[in-house]
PDB file of N, CA and C in Angstrom:
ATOM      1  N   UNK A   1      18.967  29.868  29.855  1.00  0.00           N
ATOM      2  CA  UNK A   1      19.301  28.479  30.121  1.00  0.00           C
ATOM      3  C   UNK A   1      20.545  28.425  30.994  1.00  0.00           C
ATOM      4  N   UNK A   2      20.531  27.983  32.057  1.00  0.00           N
ATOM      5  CA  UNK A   2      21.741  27.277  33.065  1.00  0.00           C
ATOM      6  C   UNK A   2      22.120  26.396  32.324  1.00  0.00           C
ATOM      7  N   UNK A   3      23.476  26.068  32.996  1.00  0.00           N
ATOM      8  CA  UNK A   3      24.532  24.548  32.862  1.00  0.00           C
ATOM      9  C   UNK A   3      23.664  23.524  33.036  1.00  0.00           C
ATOM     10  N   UNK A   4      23.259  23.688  33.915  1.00  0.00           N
ATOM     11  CA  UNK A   4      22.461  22.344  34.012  1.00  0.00           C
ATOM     12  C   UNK A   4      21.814  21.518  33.266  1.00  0.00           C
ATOM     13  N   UNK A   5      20.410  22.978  32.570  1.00  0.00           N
ATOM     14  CA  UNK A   5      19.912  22.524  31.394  1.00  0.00           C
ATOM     15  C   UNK A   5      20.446  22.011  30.438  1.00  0.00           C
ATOM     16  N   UNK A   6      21.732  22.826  30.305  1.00  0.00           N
ATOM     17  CA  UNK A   6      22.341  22.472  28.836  1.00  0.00           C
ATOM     18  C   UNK A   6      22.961  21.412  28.866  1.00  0.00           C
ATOM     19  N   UNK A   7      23.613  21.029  30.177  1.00  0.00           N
ATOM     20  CA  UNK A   7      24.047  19.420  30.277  1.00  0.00           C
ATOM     21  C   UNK A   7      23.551  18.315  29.834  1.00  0.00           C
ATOM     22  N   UNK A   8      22.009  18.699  30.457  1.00  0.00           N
ATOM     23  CA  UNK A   8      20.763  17.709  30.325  1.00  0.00           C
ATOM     24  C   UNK A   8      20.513  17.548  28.653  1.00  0.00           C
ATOM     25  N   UNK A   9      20.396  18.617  28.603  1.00  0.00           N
ATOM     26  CA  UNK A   9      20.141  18.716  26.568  1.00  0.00           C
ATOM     27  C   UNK A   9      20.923  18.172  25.765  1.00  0.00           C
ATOM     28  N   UNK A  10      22.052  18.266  26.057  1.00  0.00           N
ATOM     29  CA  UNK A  10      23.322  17.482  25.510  1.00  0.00           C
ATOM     30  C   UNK A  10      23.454  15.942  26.057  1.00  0.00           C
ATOM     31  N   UNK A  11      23.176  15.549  27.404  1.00  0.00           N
ATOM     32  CA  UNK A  11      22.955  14.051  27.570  1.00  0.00           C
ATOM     33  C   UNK A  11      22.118  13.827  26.743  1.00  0.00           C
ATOM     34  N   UNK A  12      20.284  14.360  26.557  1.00  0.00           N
ATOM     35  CA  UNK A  12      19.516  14.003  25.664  1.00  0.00           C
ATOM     36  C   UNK A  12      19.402  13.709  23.915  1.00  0.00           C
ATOM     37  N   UNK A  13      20.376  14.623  23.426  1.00  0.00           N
ATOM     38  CA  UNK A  13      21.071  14.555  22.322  1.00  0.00           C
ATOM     39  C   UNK A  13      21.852  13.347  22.181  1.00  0.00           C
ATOM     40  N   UNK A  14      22.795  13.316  22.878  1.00  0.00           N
ATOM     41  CA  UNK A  14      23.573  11.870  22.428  1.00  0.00           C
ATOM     42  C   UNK A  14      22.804  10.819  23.120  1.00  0.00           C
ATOM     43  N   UNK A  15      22.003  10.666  23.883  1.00  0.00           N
ATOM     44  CA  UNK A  15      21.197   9.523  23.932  1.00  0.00           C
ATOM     45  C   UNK A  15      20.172   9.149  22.711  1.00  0.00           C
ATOM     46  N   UNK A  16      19.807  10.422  22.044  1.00  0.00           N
ATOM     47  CA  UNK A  16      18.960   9.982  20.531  1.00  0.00           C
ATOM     48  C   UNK A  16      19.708   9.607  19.958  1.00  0.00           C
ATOM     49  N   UNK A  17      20.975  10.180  19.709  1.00  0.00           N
ATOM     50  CA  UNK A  17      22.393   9.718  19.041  1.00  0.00           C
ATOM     51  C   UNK A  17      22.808   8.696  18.717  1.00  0.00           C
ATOM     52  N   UNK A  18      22.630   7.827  19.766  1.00  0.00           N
ATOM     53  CA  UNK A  18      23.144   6.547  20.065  1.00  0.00           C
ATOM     54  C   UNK A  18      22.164   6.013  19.639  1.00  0.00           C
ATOM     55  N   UNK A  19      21.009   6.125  19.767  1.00  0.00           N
ATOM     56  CA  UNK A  19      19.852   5.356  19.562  1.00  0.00           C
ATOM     57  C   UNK A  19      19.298   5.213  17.972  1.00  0.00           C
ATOM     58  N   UNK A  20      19.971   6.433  17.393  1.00  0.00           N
ATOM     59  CA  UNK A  20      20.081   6.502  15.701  1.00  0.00           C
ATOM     60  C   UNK A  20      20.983   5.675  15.395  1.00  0.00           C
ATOM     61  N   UNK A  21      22.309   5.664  15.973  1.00  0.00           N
ATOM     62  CA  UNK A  21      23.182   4.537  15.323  1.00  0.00           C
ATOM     63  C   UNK A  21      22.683   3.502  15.799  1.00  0.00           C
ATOM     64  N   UNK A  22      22.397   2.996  16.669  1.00  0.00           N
ATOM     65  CA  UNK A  22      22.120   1.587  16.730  1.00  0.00           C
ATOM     66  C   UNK A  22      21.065   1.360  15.777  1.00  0.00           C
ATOM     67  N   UNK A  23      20.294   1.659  15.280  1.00  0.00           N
ATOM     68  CA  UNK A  23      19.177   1.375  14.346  1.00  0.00           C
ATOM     69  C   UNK A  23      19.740   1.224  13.061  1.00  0.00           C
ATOM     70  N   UNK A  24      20.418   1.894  12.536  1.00  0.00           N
ATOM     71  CA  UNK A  24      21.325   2.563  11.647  1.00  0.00           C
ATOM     72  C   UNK A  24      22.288   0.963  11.626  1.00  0.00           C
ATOM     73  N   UNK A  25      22.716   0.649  12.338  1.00  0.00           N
ATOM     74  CA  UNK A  25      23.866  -0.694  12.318  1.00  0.00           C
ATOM     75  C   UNK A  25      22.695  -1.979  12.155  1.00  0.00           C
ATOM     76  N   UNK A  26      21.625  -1.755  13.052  1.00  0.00           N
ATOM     77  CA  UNK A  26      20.741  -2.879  13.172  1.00  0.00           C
ATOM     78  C   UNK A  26      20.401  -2.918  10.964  1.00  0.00           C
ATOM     79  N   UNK A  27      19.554  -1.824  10.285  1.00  0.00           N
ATOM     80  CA  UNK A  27      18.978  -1.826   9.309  1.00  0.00           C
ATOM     81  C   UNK A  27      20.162  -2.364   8.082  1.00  0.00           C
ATOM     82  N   UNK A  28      21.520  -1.947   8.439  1.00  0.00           N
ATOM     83  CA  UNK A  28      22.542  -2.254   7.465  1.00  0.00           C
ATOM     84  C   UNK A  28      22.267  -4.008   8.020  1.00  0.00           C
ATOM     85  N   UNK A  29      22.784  -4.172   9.105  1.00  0.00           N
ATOM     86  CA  UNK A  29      22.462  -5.749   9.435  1.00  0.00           C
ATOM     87  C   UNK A  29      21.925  -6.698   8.663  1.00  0.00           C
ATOM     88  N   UNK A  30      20.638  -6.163   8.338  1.00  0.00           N
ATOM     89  CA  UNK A  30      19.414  -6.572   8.224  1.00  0.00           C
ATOM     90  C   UNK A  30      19.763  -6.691   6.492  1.00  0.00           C
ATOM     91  N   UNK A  31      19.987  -5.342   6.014  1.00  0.00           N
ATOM     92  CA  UNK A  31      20.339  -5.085   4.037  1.00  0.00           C
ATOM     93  C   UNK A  31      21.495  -6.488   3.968  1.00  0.00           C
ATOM     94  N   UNK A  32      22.756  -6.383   4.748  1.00  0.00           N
ATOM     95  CA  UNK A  32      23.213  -7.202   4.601  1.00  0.00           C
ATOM     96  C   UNK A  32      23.231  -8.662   4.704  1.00  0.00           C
ATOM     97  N   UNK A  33      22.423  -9.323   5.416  1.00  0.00           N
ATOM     98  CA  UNK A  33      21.557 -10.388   5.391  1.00  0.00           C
ATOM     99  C   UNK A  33      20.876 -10.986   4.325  1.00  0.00           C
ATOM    100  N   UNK A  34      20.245 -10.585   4.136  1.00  0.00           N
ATOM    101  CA  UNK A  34      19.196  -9.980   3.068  1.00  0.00           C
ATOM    102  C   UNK A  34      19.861 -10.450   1.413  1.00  0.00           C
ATOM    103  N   UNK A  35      20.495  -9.240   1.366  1.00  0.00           N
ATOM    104  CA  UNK A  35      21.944  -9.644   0.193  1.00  0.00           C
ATOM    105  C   UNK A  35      22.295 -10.693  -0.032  1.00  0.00           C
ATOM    106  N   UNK A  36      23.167 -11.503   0.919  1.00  0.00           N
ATOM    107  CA  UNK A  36      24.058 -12.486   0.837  1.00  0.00           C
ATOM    108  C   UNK A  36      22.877 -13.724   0.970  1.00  0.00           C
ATOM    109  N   UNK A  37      21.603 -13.478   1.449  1.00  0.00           N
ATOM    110  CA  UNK A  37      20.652 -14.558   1.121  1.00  0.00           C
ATOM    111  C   UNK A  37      20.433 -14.282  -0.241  1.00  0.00           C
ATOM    112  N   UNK A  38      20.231 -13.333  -0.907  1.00  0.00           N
ATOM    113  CA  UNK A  38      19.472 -13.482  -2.197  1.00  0.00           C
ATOM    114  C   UNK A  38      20.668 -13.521  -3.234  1.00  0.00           C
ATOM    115  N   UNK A  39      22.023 -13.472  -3.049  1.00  0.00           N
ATOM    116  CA  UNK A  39      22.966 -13.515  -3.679  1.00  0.00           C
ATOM    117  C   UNK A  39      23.002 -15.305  -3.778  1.00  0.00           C
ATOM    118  N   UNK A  40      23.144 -15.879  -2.257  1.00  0.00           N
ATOM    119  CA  UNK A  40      23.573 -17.165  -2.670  1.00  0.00           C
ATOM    120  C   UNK A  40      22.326 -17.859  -3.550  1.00  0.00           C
ATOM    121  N   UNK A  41      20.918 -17.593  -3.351  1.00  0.00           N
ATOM    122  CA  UNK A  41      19.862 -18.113  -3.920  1.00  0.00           C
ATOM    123  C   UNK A  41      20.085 -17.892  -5.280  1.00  0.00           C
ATOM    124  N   UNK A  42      20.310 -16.761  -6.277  1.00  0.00           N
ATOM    125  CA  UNK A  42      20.599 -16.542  -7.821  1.00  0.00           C
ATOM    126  C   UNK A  42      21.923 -17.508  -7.774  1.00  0.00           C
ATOM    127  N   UNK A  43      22.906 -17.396  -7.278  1.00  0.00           N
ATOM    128  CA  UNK A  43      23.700 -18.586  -7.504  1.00  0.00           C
ATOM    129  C   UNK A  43      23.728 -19.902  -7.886  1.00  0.00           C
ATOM    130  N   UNK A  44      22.663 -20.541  -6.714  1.00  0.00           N
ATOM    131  CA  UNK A  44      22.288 -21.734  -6.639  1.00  0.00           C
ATOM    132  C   UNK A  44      20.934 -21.948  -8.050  1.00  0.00           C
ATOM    133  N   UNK A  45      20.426 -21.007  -8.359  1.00  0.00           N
ATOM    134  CA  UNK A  45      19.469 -21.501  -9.297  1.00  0.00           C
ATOM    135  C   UNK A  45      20.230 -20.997 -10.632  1.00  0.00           C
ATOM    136  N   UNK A  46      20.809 -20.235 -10.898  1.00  0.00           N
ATOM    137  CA  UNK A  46      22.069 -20.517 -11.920  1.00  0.00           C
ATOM    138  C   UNK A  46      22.555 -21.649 -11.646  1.00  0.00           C
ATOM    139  N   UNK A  47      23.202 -22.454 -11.195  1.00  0.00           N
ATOM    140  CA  UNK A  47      23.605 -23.794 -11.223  1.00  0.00           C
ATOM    141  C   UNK A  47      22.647 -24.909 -11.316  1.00  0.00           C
ATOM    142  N   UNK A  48      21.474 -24.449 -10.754  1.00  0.00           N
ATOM    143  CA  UNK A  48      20.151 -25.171 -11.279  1.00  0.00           C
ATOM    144  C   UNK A  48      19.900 -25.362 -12.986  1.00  0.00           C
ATOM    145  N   UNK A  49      19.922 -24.216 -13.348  1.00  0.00           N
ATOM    146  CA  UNK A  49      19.096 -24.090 -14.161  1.00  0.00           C
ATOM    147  C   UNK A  49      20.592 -24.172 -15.914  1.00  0.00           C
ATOM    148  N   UNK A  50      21.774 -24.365 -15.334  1.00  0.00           N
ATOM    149  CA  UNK A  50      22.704 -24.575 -16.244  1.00  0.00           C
ATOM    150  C   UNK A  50      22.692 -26.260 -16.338  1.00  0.00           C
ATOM    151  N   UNK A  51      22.545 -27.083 -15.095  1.00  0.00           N
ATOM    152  CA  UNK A  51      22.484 -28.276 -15.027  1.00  0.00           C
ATOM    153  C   UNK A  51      20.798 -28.875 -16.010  1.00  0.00           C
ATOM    154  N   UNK A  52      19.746 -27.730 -15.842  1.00  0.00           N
ATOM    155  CA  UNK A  52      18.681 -28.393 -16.410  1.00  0.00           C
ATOM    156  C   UNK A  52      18.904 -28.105 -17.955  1.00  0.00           C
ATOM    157  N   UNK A  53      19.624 -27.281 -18.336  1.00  0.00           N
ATOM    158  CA  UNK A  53      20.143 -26.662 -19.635  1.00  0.00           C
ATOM    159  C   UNK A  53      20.924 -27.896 -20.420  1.00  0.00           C
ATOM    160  N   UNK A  54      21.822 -28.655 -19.596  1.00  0.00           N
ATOM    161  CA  UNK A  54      22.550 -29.538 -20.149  1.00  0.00           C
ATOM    162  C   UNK A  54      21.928 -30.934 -20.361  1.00  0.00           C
ATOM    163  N   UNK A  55      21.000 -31.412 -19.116  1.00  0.00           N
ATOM    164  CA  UNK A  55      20.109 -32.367 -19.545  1.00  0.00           C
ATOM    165  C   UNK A  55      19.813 -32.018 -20.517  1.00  0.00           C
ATOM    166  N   UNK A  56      18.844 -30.936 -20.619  1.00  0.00           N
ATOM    167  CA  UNK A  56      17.971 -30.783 -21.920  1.00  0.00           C
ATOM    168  C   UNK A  56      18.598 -30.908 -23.198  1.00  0.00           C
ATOM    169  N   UNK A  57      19.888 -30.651 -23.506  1.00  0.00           N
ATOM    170  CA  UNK A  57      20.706 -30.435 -24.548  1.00  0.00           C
ATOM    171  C   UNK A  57      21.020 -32.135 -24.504  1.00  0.00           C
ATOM    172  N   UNK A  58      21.560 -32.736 -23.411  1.00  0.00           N
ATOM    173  CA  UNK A  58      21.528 -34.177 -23.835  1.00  0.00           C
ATOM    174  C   UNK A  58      20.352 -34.559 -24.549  1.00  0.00           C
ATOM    175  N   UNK A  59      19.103 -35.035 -23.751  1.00  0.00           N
ATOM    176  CA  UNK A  59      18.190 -35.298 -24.734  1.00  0.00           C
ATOM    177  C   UNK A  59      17.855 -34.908 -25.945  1.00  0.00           C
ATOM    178  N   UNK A  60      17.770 -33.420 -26.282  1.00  0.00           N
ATOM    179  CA  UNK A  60      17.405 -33.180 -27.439  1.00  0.00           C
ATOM    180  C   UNK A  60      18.465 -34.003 -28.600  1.00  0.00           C
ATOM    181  N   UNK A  61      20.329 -33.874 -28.390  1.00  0.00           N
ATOM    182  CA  UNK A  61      21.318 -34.358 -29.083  1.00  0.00           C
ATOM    183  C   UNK A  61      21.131 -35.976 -29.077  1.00  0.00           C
ATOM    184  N   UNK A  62      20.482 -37.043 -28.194  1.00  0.00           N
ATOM    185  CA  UNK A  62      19.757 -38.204 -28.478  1.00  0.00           C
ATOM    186  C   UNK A  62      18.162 -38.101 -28.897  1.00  0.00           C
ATOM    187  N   UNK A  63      17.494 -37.275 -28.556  1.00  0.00           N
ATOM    188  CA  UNK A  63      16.542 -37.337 -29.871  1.00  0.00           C
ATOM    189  C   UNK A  63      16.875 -37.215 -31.177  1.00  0.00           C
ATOM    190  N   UNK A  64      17.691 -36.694 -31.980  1.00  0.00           N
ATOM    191  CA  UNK A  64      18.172 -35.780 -33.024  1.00  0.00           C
ATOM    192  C   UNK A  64      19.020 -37.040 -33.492  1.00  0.00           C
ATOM    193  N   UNK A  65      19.485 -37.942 -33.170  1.00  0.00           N
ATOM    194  CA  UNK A  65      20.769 -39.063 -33.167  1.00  0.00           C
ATOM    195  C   UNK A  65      20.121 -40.391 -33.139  1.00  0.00           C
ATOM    196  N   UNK A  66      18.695 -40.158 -32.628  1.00  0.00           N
ATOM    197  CA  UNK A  66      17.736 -41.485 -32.719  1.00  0.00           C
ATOM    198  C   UNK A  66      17.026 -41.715 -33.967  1.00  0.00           C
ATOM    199  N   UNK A  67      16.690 -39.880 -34.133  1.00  0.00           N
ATOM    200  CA  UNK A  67      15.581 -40.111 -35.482  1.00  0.00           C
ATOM    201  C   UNK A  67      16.486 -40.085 -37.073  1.00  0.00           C
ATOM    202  N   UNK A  68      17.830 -39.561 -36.818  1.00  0.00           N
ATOM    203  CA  UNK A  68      18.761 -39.532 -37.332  1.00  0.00           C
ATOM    204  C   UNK A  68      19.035 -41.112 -38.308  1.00  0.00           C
ATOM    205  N   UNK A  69      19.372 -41.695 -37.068  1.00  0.00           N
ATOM    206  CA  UNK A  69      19.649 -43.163 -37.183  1.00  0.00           C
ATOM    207  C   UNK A  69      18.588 -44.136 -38.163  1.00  0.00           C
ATOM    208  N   UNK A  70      17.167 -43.659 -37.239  1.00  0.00           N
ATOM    209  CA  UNK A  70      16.166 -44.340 -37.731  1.00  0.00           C
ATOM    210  C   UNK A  70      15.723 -44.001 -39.518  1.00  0.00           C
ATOM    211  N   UNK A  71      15.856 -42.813 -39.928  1.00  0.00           N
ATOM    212  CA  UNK A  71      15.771 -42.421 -40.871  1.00  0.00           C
ATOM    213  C   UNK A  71      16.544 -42.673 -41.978  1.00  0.00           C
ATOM    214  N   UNK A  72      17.863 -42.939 -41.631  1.00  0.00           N
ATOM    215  CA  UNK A  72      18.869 -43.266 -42.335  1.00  0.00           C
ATOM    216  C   UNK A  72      18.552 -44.852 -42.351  1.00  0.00           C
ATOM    217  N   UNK A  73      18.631 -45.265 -41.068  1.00  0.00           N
ATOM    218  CA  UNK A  73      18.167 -46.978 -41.914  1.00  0.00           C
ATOM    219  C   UNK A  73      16.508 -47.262 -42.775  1.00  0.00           C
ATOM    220  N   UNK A  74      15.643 -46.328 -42.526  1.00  0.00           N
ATOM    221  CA  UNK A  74      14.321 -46.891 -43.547  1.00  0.00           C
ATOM    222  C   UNK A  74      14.885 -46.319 -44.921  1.00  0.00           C
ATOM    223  N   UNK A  75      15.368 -45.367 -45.026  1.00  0.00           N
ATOM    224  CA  UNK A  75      16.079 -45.193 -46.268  1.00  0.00           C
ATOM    225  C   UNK A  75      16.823 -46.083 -47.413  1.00  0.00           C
ATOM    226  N   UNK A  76      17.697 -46.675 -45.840  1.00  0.00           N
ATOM    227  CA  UNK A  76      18.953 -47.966 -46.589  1.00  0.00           C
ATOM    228  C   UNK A  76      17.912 -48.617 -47.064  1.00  0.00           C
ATOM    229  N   UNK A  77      17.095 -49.104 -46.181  1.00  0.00           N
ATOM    230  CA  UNK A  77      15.950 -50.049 -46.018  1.00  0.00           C
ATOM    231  C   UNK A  77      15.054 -50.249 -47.627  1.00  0.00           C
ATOM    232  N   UNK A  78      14.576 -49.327 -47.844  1.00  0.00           N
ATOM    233  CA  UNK A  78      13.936 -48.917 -48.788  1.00  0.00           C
ATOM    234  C   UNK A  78      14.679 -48.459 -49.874  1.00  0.00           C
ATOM    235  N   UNK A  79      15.916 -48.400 -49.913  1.00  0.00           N
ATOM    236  CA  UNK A  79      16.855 -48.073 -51.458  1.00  0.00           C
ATOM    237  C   UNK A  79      17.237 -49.960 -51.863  1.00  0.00           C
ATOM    238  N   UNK A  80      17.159 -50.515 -50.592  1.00  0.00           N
ATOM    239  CA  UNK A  80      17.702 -52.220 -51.157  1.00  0.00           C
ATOM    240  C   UNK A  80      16.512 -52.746 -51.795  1.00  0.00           C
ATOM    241  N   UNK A  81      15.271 -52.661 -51.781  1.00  0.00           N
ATOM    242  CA  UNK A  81      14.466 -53.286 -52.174  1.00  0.00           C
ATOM    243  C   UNK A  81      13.613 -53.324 -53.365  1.00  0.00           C
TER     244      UNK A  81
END
């Protein structure tokens, strides 16, 4: 092998080189994207789903406070008579 060749071989080398890192930066790109989408999405449906948690806990604590009520007055209701 001449200089020449070996020049050439060595341009050809770091031209794959380069062409590995750029792929390499592009695929992290891409992971990182990716991430911070599916990070903010579990976020947002945790806050979903703590907000549907607390409705639900309202209603159930006025169901529970209705039949509560109601029960206690057929009671009164029915001890006066």
């Amino acid at each position: 092998m001449n200089t020449d060749e070996k020049i050439d071989k060595i341009l050809e080398l770091q031209t794959i080189q380069s062409t590995d890192i750029a792929l390499i930066k592009q695929s992290q790109n891409v992971f990182i994207k990716d991430y911070t989408t599916t990070k903010e999405s579990h976020y947002r449906l945790r806050d979903d789903f703590k907000s549907l948690k607390s409705k639900g806990l309202l209603i159930a604590a006025f169901i529970g406070s209705t039949t509560t009520f109601l029960g206690n007055w057929i009671y009164n209701h029915l001890k006066n008579l």
